[in-house]
C-alpha atoms as a PDB file:
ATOM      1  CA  UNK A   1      18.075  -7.850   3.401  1.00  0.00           C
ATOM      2  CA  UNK A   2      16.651 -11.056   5.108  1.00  0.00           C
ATOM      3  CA  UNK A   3      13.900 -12.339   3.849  1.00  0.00           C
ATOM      4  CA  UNK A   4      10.755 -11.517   6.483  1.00  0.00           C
ATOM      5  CA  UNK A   5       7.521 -12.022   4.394  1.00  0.00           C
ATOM      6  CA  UNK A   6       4.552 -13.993   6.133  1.00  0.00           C
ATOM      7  CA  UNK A   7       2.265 -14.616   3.495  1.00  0.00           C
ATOM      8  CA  UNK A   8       2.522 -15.796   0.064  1.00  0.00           C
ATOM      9  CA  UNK A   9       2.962 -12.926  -2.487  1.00  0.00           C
ATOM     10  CA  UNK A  10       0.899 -12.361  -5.932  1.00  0.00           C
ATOM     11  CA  UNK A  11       1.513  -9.943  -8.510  1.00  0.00           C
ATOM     12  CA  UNK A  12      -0.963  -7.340  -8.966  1.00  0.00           C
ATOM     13  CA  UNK A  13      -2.470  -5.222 -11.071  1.00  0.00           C
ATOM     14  CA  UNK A  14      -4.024  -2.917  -8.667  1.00  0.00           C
ATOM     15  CA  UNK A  15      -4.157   0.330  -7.282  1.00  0.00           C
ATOM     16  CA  UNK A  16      -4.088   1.957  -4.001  1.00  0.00           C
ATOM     17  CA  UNK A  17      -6.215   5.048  -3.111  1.00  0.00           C
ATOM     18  CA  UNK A  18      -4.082   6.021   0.435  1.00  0.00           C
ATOM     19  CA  UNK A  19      -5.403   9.045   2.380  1.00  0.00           C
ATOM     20  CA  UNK A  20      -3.339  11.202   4.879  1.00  0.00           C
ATOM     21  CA  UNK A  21      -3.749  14.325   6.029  1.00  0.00           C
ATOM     22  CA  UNK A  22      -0.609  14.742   5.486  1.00  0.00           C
ATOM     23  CA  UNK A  23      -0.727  13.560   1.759  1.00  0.00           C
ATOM     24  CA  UNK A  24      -4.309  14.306   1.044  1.00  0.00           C
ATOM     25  CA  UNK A  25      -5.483  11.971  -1.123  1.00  0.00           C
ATOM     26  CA  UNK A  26      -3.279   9.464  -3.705  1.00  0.00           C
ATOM     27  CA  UNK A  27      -3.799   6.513  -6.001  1.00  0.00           C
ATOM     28  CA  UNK A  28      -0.490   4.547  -6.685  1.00  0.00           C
ATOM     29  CA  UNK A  29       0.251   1.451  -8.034  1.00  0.00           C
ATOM     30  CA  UNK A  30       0.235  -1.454  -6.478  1.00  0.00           C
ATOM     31  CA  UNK A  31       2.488  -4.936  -6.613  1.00  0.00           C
ATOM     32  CA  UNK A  32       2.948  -7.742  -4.186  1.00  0.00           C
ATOM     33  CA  UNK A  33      -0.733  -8.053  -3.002  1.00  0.00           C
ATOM     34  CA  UNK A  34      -0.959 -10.665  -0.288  1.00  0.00           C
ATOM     35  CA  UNK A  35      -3.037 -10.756   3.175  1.00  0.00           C
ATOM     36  CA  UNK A  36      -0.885  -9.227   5.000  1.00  0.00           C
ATOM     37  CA  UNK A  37      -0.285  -5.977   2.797  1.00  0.00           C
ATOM     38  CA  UNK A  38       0.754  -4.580  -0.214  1.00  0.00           C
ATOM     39  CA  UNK A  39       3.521  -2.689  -1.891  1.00  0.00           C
ATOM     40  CA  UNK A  40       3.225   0.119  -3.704  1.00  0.00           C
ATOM     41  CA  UNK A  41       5.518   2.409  -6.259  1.00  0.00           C
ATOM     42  CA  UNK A  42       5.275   6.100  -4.904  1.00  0.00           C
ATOM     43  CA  UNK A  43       6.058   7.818  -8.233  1.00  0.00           C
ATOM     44  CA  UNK A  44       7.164  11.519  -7.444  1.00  0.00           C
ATOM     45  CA  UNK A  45       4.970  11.431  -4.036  1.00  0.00           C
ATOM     46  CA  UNK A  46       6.989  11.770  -0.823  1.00  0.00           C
ATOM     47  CA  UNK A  47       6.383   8.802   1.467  1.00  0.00           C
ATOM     48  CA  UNK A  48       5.239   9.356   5.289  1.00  0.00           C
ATOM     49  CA  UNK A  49       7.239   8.333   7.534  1.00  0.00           C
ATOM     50  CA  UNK A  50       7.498   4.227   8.690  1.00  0.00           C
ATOM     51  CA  UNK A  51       4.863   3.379  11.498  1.00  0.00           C
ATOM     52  CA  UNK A  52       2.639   5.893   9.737  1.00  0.00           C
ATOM     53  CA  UNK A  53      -1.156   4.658   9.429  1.00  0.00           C
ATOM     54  CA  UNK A  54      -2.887   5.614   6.715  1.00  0.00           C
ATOM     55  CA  UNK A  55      -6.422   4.708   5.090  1.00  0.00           C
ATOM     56  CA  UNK A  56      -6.310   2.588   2.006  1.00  0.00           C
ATOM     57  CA  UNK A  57      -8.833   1.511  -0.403  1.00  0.00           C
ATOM     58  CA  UNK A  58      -7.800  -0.976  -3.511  1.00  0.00           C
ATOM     59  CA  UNK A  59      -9.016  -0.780  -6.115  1.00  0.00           C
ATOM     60  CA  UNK A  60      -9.196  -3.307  -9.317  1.00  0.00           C
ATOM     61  CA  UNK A  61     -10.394  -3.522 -12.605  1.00  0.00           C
ATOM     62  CA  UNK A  62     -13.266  -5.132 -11.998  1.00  0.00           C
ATOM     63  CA  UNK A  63     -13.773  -2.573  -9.024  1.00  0.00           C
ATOM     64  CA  UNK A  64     -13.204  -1.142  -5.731  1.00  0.00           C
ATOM     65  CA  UNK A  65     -12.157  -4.322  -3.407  1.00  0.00           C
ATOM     66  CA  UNK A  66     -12.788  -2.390  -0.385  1.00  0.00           C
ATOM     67  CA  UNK A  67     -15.401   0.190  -0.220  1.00  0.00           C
ATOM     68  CA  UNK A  68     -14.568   1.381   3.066  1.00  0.00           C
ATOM     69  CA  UNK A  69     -10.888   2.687   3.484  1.00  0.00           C
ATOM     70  CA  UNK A  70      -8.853   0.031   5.804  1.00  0.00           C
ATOM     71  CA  UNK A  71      -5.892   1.113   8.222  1.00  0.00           C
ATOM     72  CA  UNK A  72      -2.549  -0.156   6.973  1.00  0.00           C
ATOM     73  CA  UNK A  73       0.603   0.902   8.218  1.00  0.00           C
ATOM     74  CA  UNK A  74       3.486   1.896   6.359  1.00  0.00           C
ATOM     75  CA  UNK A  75       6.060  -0.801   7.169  1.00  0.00           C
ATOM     76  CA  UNK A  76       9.124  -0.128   5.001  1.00  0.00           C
ATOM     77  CA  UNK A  77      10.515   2.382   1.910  1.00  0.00           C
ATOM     78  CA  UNK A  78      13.174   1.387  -0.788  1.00  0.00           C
ATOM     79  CA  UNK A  79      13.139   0.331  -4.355  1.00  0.00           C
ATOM     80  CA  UNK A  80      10.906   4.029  -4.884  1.00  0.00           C
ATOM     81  CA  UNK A  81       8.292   2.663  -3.194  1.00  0.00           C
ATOM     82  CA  UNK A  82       6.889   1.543  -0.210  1.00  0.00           C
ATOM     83  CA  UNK A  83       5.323  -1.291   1.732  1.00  0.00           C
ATOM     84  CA  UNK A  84       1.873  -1.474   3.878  1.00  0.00           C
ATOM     85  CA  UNK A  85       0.617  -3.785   6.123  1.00  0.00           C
ATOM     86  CA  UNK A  86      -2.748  -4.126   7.366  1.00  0.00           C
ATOM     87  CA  UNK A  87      -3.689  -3.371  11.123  1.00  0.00           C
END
């Protein structure tokens, strides 16, 4: 797979409240925050479909990074997971 990342990658520890109505509403684990997105390990959840748009919030230890749920778009599934990008 070549290599198409934009921005610089950091490790983690985070995790990702999506909402759907097709999914309802998920927290997952996150890895590979940057600003340009974020992947995250879907666990036994089925992942919509690529181009889907979902609302995300993150969420730290320290606390929610976003209070309001952003749009991110699902961009790519493998590795039991998927990746989002912001829009």
């Amino acid at each position: 797979m070549q290599e198409q990342r934009r921005y610089m990658r950091t490790n983690s520890e985070a995790l990702v409240e999506i909402s759907h109505p097709s999914l309802g509403v998920i927290e997952l684990k996150a890895k590979d925050l940057s600003d340009g997105g974020v992947f995250v390990f879907l666990g036994n959840h089925i992942a919509p479909p690529v181009g889907t748009v979902v609302k995300a919030r993150i969420k730290r230890h320290t606390g929610v990074i976003n209070a309001e749920p952003v749009d991110m778009q699902v961009m790519h599934q493998h590795s039991g997971g998927m990746g989002l990008m912001f829009v």
